[in-house]
C-alpha atoms as a PDB file:
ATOM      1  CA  UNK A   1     116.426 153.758  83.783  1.00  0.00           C
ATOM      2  CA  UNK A   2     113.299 151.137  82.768  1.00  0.00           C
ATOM      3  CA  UNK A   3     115.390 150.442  79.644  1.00  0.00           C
ATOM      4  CA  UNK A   4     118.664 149.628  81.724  1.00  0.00           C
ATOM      5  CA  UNK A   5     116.795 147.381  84.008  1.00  0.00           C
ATOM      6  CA  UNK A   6     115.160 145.293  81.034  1.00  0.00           C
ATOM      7  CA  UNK A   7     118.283 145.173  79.033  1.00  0.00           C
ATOM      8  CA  UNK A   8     120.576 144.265  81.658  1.00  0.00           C
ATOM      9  CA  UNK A   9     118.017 141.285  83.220  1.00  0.00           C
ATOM     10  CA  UNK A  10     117.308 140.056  79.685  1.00  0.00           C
ATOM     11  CA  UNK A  11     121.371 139.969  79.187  1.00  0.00           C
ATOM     12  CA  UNK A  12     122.449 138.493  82.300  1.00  0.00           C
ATOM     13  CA  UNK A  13     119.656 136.224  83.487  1.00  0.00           C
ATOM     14  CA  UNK A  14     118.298 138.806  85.839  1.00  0.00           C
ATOM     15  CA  UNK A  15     114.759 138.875  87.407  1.00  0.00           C
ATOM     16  CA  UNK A  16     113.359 141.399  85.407  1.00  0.00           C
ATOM     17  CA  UNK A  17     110.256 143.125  85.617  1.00  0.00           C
ATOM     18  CA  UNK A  18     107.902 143.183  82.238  1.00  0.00           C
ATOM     19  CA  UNK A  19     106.179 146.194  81.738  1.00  0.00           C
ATOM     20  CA  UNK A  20     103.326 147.131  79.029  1.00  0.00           C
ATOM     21  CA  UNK A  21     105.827 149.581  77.473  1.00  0.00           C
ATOM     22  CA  UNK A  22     108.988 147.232  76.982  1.00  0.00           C
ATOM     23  CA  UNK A  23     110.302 147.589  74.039  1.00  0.00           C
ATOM     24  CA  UNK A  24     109.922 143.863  72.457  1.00  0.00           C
ATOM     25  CA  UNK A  25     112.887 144.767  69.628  1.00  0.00           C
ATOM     26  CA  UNK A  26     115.375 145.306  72.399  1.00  0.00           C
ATOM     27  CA  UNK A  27     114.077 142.264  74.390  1.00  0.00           C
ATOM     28  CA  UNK A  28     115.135 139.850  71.697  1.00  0.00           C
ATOM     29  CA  UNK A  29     118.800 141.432  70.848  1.00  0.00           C
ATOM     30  CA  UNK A  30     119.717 139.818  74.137  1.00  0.00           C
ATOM     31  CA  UNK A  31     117.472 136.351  74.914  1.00  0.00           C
ATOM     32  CA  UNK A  32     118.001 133.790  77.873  1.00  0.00           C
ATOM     33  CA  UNK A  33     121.398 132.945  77.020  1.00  0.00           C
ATOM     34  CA  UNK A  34     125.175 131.254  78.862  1.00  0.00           C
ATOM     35  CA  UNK A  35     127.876 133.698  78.573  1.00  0.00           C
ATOM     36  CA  UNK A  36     130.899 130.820  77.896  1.00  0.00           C
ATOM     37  CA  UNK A  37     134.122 132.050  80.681  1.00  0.00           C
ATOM     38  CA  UNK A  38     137.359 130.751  81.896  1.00  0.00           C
ATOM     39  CA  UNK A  39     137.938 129.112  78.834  1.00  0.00           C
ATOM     40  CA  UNK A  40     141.169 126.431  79.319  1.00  0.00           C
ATOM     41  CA  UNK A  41     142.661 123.990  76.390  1.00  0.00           C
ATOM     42  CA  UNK A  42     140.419 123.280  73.538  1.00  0.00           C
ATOM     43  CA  UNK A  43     136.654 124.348  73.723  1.00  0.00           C
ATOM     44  CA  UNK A  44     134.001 123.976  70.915  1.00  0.00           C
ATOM     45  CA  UNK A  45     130.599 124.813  70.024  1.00  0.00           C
ATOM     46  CA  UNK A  46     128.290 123.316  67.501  1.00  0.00           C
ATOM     47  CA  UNK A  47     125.152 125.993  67.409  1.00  0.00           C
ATOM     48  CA  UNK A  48     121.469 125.131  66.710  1.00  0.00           C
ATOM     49  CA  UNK A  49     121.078 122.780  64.179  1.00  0.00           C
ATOM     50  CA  UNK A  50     124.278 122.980  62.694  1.00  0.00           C
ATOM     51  CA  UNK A  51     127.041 120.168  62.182  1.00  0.00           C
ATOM     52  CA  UNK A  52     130.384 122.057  62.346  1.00  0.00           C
ATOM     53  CA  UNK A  53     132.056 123.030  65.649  1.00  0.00           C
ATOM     54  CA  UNK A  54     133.520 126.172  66.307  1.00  0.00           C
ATOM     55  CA  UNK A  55     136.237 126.747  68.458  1.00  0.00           C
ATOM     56  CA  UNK A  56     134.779 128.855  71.422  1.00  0.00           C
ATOM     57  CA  UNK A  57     135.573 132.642  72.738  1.00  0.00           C
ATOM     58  CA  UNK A  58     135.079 134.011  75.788  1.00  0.00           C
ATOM     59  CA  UNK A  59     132.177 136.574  75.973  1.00  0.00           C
ATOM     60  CA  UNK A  60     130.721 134.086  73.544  1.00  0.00           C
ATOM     61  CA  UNK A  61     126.961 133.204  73.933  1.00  0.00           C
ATOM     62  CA  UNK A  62     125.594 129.686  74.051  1.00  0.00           C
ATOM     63  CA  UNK A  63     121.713 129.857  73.665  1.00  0.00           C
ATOM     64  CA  UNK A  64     118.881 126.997  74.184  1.00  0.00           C
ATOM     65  CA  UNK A  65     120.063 124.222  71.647  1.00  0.00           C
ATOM     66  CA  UNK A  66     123.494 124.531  71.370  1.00  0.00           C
ATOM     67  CA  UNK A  67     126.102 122.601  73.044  1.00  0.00           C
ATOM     68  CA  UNK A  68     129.728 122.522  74.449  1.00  0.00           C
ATOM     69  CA  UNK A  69     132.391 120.414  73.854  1.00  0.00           C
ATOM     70  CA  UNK A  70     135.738 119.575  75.663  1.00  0.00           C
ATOM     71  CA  UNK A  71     139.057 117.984  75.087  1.00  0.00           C
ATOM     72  CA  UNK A  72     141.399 116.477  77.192  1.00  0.00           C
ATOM     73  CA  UNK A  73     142.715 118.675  80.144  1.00  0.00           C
ATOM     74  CA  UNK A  74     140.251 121.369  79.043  1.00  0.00           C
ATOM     75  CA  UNK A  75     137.602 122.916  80.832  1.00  0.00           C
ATOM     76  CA  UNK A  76     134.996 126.215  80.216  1.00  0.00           C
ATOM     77  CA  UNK A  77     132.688 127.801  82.652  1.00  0.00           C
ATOM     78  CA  UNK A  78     129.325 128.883  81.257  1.00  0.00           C
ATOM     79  CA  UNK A  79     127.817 132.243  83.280  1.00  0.00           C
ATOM     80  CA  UNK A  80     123.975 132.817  83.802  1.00  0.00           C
ATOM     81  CA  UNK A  81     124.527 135.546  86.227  1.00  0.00           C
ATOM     82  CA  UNK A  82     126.948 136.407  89.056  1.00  0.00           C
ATOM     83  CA  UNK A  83     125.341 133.677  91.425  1.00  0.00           C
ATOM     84  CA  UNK A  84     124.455 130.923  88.853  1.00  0.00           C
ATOM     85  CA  UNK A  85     127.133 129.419  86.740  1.00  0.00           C
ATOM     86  CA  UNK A  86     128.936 126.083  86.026  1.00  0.00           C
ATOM     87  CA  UNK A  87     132.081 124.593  85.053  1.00  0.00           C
ATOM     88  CA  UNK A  88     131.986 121.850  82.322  1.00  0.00           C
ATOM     89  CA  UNK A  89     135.072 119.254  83.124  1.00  0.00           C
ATOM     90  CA  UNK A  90     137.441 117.850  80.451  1.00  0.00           C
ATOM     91  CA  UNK A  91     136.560 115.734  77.693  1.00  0.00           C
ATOM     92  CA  UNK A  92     132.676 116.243  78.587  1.00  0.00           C
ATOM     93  CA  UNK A  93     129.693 116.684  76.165  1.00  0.00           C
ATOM     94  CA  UNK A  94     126.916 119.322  77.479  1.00  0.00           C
ATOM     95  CA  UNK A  95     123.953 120.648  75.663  1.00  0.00           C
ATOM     96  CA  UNK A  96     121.823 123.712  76.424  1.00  0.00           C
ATOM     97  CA  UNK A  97     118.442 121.727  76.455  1.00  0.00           C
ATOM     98  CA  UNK A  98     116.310 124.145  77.647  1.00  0.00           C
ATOM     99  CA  UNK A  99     116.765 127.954  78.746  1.00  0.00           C
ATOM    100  CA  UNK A 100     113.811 130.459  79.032  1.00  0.00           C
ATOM    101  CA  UNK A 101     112.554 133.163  81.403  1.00  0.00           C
ATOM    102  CA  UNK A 102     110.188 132.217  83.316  1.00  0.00           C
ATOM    103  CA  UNK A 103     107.384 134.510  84.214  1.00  0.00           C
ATOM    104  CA  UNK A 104     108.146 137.682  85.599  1.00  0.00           C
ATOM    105  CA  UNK A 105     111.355 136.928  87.637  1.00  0.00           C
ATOM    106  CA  UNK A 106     112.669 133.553  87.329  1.00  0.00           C
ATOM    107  CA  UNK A 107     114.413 131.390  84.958  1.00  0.00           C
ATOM    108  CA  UNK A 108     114.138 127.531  83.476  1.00  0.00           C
ATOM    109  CA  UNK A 109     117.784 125.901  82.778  1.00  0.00           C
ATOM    110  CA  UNK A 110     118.074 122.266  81.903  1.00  0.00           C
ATOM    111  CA  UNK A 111     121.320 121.079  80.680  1.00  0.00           C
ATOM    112  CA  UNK A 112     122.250 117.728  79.156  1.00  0.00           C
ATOM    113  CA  UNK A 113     124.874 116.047  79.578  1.00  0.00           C
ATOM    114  CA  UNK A 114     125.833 113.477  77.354  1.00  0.00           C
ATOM    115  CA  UNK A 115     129.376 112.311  79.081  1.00  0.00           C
ATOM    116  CA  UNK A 116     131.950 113.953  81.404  1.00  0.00           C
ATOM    117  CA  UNK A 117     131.813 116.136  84.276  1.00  0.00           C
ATOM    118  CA  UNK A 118     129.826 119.243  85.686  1.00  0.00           C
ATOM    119  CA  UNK A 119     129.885 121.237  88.367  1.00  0.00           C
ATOM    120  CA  UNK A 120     127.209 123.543  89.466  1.00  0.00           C
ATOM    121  CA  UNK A 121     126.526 126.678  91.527  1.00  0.00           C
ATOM    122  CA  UNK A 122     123.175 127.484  91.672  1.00  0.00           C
ATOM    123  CA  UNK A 123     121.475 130.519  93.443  1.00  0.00           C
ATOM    124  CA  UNK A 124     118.705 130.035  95.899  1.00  0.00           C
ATOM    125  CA  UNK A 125     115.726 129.625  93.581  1.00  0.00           C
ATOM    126  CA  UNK A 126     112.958 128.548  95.917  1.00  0.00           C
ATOM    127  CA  UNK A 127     111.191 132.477  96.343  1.00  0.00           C
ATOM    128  CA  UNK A 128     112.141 133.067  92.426  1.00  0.00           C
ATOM    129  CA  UNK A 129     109.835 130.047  90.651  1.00  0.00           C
ATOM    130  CA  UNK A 130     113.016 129.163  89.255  1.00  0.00           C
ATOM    131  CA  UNK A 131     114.426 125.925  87.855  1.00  0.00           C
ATOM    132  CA  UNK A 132     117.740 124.102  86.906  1.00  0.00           C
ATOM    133  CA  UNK A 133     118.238 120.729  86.208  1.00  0.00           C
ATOM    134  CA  UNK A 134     121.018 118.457  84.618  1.00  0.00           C
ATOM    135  CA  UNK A 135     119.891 115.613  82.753  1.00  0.00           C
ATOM    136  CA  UNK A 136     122.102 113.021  82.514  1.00  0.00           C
ATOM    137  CA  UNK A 137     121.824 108.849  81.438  1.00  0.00           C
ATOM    138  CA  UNK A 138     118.430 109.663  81.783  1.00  0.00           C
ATOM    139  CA  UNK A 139     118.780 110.823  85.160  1.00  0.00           C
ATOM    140  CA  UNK A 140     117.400 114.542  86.081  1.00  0.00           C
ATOM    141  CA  UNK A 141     119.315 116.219  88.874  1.00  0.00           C
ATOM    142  CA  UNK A 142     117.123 119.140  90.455  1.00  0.00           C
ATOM    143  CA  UNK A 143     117.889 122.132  92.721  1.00  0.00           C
ATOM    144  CA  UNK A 144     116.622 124.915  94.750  1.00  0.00           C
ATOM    145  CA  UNK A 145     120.318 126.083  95.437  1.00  0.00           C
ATOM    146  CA  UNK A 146     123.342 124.141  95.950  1.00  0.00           C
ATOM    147  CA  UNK A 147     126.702 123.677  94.796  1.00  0.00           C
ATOM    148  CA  UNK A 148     126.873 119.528  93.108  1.00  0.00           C
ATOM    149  CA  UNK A 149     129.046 118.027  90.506  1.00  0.00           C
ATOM    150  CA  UNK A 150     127.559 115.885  87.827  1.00  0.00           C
ATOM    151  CA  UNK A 151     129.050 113.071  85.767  1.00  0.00           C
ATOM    152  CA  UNK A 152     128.469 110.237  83.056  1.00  0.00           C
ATOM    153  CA  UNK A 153     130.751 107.369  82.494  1.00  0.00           C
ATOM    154  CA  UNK A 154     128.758 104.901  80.348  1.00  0.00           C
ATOM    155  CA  UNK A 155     126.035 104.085  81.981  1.00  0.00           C
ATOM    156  CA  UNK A 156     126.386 104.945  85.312  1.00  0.00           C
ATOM    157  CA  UNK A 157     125.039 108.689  86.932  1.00  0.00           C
ATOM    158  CA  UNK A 158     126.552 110.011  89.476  1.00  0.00           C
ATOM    159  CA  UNK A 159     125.990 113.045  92.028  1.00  0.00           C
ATOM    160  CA  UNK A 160     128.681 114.569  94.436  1.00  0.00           C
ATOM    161  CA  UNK A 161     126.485 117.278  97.096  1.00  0.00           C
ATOM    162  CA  UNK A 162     128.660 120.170  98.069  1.00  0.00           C
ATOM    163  CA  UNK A 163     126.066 122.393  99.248  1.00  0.00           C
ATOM    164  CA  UNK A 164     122.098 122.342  99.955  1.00  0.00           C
ATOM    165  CA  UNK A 165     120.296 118.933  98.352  1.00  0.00           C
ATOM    166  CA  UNK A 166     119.850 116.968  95.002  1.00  0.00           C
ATOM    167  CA  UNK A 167     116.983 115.494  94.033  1.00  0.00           C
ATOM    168  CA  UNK A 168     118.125 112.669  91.538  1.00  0.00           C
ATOM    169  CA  UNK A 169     115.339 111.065  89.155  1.00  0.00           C
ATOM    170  CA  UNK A 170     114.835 108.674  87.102  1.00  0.00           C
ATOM    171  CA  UNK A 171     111.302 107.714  85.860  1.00  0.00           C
ATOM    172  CA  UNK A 172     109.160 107.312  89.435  1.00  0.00           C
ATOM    173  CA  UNK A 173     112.483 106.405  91.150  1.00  0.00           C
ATOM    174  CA  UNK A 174     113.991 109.359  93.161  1.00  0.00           C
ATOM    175  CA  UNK A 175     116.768 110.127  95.886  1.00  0.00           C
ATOM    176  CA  UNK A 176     117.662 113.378  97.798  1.00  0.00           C
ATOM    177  CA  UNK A 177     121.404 113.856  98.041  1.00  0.00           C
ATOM    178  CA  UNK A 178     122.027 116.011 100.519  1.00  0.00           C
ATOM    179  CA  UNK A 179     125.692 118.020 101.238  1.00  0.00           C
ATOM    180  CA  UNK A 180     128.870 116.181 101.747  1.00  0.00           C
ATOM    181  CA  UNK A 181     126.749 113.270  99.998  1.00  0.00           C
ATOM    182  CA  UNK A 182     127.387 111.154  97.091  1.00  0.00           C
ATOM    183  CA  UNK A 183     124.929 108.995  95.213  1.00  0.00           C
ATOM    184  CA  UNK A 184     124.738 106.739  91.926  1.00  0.00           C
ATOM    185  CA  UNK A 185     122.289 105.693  89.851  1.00  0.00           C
ATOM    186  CA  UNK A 186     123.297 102.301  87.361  1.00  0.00           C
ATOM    187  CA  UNK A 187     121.796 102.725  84.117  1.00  0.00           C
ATOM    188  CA  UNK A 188     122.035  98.682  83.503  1.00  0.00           C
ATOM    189  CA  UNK A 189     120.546  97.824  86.555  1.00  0.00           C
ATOM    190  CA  UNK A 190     118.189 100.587  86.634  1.00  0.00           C
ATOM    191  CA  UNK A 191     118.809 101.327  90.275  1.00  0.00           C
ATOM    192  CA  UNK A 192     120.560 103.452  92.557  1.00  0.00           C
ATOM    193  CA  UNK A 193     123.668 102.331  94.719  1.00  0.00           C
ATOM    194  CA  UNK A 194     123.988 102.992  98.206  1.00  0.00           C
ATOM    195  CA  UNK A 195     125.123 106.534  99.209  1.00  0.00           C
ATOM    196  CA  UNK A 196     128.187 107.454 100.932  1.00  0.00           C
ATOM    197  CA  UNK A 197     130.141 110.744 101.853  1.00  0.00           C
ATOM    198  CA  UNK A 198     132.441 112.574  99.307  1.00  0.00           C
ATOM    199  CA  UNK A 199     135.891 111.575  99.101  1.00  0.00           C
ATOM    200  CA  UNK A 200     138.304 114.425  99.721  1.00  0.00           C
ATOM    201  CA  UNK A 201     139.370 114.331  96.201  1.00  0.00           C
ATOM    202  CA  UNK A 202     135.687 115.291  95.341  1.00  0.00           C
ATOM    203  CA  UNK A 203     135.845 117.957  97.700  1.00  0.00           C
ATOM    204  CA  UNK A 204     138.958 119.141  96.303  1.00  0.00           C
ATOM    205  CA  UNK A 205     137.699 119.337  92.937  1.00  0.00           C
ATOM    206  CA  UNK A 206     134.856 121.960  94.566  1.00  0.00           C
ATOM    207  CA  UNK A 207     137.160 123.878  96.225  1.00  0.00           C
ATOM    208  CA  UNK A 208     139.556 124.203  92.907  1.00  0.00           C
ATOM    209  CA  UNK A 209     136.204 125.291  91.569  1.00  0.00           C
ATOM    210  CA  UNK A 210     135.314 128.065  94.127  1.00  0.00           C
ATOM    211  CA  UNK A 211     138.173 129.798  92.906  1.00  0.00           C
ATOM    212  CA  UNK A 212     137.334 129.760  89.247  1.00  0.00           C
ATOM    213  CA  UNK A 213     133.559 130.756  90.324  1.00  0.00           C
ATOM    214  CA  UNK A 214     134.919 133.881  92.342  1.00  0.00           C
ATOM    215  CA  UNK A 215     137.036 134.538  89.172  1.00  0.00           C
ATOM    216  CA  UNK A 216     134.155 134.353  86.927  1.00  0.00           C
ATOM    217  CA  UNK A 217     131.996 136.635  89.528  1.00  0.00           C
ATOM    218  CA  UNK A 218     134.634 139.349  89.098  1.00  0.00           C
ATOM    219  CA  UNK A 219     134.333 139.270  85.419  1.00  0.00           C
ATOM    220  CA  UNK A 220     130.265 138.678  85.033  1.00  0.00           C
ATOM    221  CA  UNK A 221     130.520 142.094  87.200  1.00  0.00           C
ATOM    222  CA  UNK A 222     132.945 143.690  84.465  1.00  0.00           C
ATOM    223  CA  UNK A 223     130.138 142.703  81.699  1.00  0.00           C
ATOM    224  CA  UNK A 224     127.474 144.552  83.711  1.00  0.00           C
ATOM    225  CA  UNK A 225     129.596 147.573  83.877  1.00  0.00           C
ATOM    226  CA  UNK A 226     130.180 147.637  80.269  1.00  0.00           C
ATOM    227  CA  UNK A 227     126.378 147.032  79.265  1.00  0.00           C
ATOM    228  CA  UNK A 228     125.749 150.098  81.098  1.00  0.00           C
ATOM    229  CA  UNK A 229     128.119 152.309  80.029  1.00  0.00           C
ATOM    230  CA  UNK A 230     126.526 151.118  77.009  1.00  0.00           C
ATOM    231  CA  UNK A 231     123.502 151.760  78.022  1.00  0.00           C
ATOM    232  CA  UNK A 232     124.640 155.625  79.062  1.00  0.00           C
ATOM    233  CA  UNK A 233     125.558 156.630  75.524  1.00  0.00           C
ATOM    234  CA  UNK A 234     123.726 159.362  73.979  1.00  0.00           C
ATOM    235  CA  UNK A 235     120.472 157.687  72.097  1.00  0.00           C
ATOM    236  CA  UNK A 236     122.124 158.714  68.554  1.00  0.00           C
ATOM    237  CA  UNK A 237     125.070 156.638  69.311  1.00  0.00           C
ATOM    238  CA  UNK A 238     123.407 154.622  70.436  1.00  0.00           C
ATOM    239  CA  UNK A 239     121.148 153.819  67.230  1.00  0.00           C
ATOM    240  CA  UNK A 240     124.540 153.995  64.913  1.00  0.00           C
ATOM    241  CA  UNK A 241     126.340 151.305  67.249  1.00  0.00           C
ATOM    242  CA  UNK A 242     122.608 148.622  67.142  1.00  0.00           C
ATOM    243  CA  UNK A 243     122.664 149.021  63.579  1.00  0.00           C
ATOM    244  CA  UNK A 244     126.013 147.604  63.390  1.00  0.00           C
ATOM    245  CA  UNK A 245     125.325 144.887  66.282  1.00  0.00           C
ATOM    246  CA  UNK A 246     122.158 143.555  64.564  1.00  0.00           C
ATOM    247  CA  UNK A 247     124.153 142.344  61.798  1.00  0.00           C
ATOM    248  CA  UNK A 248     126.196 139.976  63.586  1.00  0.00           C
ATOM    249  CA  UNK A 249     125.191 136.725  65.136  1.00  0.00           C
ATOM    250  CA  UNK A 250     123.630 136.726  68.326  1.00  0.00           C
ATOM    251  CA  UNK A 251     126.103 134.779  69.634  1.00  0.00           C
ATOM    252  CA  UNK A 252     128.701 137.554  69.099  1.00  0.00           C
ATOM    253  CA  UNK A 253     126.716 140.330  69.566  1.00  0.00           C
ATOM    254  CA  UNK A 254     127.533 140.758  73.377  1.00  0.00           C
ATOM    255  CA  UNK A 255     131.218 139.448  72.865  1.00  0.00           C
ATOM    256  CA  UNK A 256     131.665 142.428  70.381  1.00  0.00           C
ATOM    257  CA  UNK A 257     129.971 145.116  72.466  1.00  0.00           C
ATOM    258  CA  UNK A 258     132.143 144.632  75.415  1.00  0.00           C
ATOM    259  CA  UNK A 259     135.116 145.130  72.798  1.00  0.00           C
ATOM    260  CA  UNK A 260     133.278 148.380  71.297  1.00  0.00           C
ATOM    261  CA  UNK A 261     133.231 149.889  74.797  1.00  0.00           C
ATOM    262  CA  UNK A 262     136.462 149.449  75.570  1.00  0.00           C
ATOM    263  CA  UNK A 263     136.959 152.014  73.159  1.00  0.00           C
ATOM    264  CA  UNK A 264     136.806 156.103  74.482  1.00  0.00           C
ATOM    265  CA  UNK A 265     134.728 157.376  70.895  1.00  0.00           C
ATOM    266  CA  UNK A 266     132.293 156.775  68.600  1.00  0.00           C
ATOM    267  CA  UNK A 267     134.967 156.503  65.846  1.00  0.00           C
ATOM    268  CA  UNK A 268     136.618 153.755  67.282  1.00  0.00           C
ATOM    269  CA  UNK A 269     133.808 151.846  68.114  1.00  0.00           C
ATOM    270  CA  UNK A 270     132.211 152.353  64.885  1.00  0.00           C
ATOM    271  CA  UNK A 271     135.731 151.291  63.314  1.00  0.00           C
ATOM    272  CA  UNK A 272     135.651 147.498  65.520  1.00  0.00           C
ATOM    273  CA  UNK A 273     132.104 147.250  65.428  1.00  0.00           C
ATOM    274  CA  UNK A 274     132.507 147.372  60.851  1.00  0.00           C
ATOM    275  CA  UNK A 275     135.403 145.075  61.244  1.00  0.00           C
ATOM    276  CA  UNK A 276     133.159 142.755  62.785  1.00  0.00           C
ATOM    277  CA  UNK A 277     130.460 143.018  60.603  1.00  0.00           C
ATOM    278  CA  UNK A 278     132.787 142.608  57.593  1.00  0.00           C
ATOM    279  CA  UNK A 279     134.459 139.663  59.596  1.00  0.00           C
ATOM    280  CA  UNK A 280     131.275 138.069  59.452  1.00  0.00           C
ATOM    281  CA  UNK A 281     130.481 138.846  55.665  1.00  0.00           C
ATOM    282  CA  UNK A 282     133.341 137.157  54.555  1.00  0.00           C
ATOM    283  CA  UNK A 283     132.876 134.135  56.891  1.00  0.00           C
ATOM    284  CA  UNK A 284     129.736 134.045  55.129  1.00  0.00           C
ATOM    285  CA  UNK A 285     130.450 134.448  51.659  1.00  0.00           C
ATOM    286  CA  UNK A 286     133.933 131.610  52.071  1.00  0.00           C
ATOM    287  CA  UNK A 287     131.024 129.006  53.727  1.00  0.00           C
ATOM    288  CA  UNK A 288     128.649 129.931  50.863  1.00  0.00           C
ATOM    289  CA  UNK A 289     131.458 129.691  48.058  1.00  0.00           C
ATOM    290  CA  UNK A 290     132.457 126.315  49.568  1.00  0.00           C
ATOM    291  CA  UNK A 291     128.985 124.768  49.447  1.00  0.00           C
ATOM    292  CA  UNK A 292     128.866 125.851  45.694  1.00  0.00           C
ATOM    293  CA  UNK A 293     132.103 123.973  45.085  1.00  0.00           C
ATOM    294  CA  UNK A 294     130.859 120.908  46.767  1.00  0.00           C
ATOM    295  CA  UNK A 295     127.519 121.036  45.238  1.00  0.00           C
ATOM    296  CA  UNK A 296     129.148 121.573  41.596  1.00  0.00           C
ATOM    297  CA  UNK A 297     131.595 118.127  42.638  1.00  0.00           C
ATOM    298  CA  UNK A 298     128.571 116.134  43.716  1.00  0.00           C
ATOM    299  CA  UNK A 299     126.916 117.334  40.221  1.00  0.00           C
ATOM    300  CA  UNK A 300     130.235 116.626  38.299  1.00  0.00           C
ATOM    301  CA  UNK A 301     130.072 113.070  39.601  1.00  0.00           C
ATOM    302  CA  UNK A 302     126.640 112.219  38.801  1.00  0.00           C
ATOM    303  CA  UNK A 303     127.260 112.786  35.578  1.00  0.00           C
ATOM    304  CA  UNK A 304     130.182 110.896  35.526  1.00  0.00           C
ATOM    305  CA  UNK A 305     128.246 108.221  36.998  1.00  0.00           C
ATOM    306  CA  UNK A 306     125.532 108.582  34.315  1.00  0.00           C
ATOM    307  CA  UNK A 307     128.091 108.758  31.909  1.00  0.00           C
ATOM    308  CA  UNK A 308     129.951 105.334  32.803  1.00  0.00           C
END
């Protein structure tokens, strides 16, 4: 039961509590991390310090460093847990800046976003020492539980309040946006513009929202369910199916176990889970063989250079 509890809050972004006895190898299968959901038109991901984009997957974890891309008429949710989540609009640009646990039952989240739209639901976080923020043109928006949409269109910030209040900052300058609210900040003139309400095409945008949130509820609930019947597998299975898991990337790992259980035996899952793993091999070996080639052209031409 201890095990469940740490494995499911280190997975979802629960409040968890840390014992003496957790197990530190299980801790770091699953670290802070966005599960990417309602995935629409053309979604990529660029990882941790690497250049190419990937087209995304739902189940797919993005972890602290990585960030999301979208294309025109193209949208992705990315799920903490069932009450914090957010949907990144079309042709946007958002990076997981930071994304830690925070003591014993809280979270850090601050997401940047370069240009485009975001909308937020955030849980209540002012009894969990909690904290999400969206940076944005230099701006940091801050909650303690609210629903507010986010966007960047050269230099100007801008903040539509749904729900609760936004503090907006920028260097010692700060406004509270507060719901039905909406406020921006000009990056050239390095002030904010008067507030007004939200237009009722704002408002509609939440409420077309709300219904992908509730969707995205329903299915963060389906990945609990499938961690612990995970979870309720005999401890030999168990140990067979990890060994297979830790040899993917951790930004599969969860997106593959959810697969795994949808299977009724060992067999099976054993059968998906080494089709994954030798998935990934090859994907390995093809990127290696093509940096070979391209460092044996750049060595071809040098000597051609030298050469001539």
């Amino acid at each position: 039961m201890f095990l469940r509890s740490i494995l499911l809050g280190i997975l979802l972004g629960l409040p968890v509590r840390i014992l003496a006895d957790t197990h530190t190898d299980t801790a770091s299968r699953f670290p802070a991390q966005y599960i990417l959901d309602s995935i629409q038109g053309k979604v990529q991901v660029r990882s941790k310090g690497v250049t190419v984009l990937e087209d995304a997957k739902e189940d797919q974890v993005v972890l602290e460093g990585d960030t999301i891309l979208t294309g025109p008429d193209s949208k992705v949710s990315l799920v903490l847990n069932t009450m914090t989540m957010t949907q990144i609009g079309e042709k946007s640009q958002v990076t997981v800046g930071k994304l830690v646990k925070k003591g014993t039952s809280g979270f850090l989240s601050r997401l940047k976003l370069s240009f485009g739209k975001i909308l937020s639901q955030v849980e209540k976080l002012a009894t969990s020492h909690s904290s999400f923020e969206i940076e944005a043109g230099g701006v940091v928006c801050g909650v303690r539980g609210t629903a507010f949409e986010v966007s960047v269109e050269g230099s100007q910030v801008t903040d539509s309040t749904f729900e609760g209040s936004v503090e907006m900052k920028n260097g010692p300058q700060s406004r509270m946006v507060d719901a039905d609210h909406h406020s921006e900040f000009d990056g050239d003139r390095k002030e904010f513009l008067r507030q007004r309400l939200v237009t009722d095409r704002e408002r509609e945008r939440y409420q077309n929202w709300k219904r992908f949130r509730d969707l995205a509820v329903r299915r963060q609930k389906e990945r609990e369910q499938a961690l612990r019947s995970f979870e309720s597998l005999d401890k030999p299975e168990r140990d067979q199916l990890w060994e297979g898991l830790d040899q993917v990337r951790a930004r599969d790992r969860f997106m593959i176990l959810r697969r795994i259980m949808r299977e009724g035996n060992l067999r099976d899952r054993r059968r998906i889970l080494d089709e994954s793993v030798h998935s990934r091999v090859d994907a390995v070996g093809n990127r290696e063989r093509l940096r070979e080639k391209a460092a044996e052209e750049r060595e071809r031409n040098l000597r051609k250079l030298k050469k001539d």
